[in-house]
C-alpha atoms as a PDB file:
ATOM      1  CA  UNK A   1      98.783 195.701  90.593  1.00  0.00           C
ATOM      2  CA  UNK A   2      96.210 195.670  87.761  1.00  0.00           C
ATOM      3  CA  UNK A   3      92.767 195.319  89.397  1.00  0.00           C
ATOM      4  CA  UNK A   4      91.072 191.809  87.790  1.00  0.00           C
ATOM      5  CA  UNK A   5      87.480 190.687  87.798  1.00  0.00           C
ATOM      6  CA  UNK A   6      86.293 188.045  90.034  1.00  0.00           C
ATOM      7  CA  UNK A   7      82.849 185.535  90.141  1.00  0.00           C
ATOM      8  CA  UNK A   8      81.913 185.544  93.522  1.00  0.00           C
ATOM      9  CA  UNK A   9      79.597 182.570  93.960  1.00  0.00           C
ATOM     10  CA  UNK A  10      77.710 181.122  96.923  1.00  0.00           C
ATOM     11  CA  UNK A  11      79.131 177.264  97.426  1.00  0.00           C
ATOM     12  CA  UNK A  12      76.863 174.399  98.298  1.00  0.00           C
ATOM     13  CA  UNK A  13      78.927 172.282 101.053  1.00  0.00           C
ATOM     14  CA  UNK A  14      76.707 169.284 101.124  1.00  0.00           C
ATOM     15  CA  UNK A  15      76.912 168.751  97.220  1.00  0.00           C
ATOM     16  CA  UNK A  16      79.504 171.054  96.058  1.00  0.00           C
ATOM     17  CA  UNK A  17      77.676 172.793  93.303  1.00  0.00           C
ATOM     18  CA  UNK A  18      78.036 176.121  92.858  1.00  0.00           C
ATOM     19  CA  UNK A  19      75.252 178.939  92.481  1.00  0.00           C
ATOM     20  CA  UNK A  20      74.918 182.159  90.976  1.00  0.00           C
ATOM     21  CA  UNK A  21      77.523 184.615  90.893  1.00  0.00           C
ATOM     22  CA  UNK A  22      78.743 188.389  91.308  1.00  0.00           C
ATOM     23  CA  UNK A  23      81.490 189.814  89.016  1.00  0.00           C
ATOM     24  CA  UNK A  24      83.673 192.182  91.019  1.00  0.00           C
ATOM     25  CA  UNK A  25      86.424 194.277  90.141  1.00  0.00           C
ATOM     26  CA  UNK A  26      88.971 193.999  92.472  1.00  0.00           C
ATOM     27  CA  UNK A  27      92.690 193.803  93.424  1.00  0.00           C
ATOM     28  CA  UNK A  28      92.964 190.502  95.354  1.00  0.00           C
ATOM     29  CA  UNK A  29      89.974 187.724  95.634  1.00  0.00           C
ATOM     30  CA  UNK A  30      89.862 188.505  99.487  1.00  0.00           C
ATOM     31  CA  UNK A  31      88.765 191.950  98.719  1.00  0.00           C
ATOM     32  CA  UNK A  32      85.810 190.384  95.819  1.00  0.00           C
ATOM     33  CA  UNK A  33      84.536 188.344  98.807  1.00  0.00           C
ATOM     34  CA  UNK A  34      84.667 190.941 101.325  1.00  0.00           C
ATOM     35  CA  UNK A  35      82.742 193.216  98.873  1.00  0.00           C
ATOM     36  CA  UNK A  36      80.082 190.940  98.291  1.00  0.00           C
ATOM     37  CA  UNK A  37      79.688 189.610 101.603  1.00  0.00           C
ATOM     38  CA  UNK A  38      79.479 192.984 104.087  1.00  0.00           C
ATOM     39  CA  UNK A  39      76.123 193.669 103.033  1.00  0.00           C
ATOM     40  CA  UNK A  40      74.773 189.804 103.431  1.00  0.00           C
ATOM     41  CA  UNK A  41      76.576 189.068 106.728  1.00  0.00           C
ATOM     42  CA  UNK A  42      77.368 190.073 110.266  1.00  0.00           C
ATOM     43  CA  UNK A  43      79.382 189.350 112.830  1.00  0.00           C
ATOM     44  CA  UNK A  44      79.498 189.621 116.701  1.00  0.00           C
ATOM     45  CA  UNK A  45      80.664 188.299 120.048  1.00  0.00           C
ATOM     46  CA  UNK A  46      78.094 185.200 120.703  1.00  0.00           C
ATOM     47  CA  UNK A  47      76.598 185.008 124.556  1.00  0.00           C
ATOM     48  CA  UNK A  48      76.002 182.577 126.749  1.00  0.00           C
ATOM     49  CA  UNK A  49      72.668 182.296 125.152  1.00  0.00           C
ATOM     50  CA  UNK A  50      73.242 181.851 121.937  1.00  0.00           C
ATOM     51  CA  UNK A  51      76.006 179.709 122.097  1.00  0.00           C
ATOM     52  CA  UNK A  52      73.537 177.258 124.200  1.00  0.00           C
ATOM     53  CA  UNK A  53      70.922 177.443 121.322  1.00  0.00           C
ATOM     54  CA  UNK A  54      73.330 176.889 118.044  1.00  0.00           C
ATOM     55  CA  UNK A  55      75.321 174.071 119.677  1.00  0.00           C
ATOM     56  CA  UNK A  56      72.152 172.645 120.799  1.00  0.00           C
ATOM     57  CA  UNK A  57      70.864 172.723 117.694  1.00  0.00           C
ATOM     58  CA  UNK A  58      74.133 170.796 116.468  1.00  0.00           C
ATOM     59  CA  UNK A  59      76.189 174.079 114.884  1.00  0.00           C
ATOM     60  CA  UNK A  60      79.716 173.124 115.282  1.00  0.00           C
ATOM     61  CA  UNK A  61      82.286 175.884 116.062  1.00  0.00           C
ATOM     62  CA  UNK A  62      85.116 176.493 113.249  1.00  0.00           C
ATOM     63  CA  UNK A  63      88.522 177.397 113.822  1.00  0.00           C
ATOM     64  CA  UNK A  64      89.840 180.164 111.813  1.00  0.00           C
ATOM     65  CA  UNK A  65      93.047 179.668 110.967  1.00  0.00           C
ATOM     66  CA  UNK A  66      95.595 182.910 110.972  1.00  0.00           C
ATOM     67  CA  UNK A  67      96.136 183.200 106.769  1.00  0.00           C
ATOM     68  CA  UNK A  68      92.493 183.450 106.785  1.00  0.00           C
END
C-alpha cells in the first residue's frame, strides 16, 4: 500500500471548527493520529481518586467502542 499524506488537525467539539494541522506521511489515518498524538497524550489506569475529582468536576466517561 502506497503510504499517503494526512492533515492531522485538533477538532473543536463545542463549535466544530477545526485548528491547525500536521501533515504526516503515513499508511492508514490511524497511524497519522497515533503519530501525532504519542508525544501530546498519555494514558493510564484512573484511581479511586481521580475518578472522584473528574466526575466531580462533571467529566463524563466515554465508551470506546471495539473498531476504535
Amino acid at each position: 500500500m502506497a503510504k499517503r499524506i494526512y492533515n492531522v488537525f485538533e477538532k473543536n467539539m463545542a463549535s466544530g471548527a477545526v485548528s491547525g494541522g500536521v501533515l504526516v506521511r503515513a499508511n492508514t489515518q490511524a497511524q497519522a493520529i497515533g503519530h501525532v498524538v504519542r508525544n501530546r497524550y498519555g494514558a493510564e489506569v484512573a484511581d479511586q481518586e481521580t475518578l472522584v475529582r473528574l466526575l466531580a468536576d462533571g467529566v463524563k466517561v466515554e465508551e470506546c467502542g471495539d473498531s476504535e
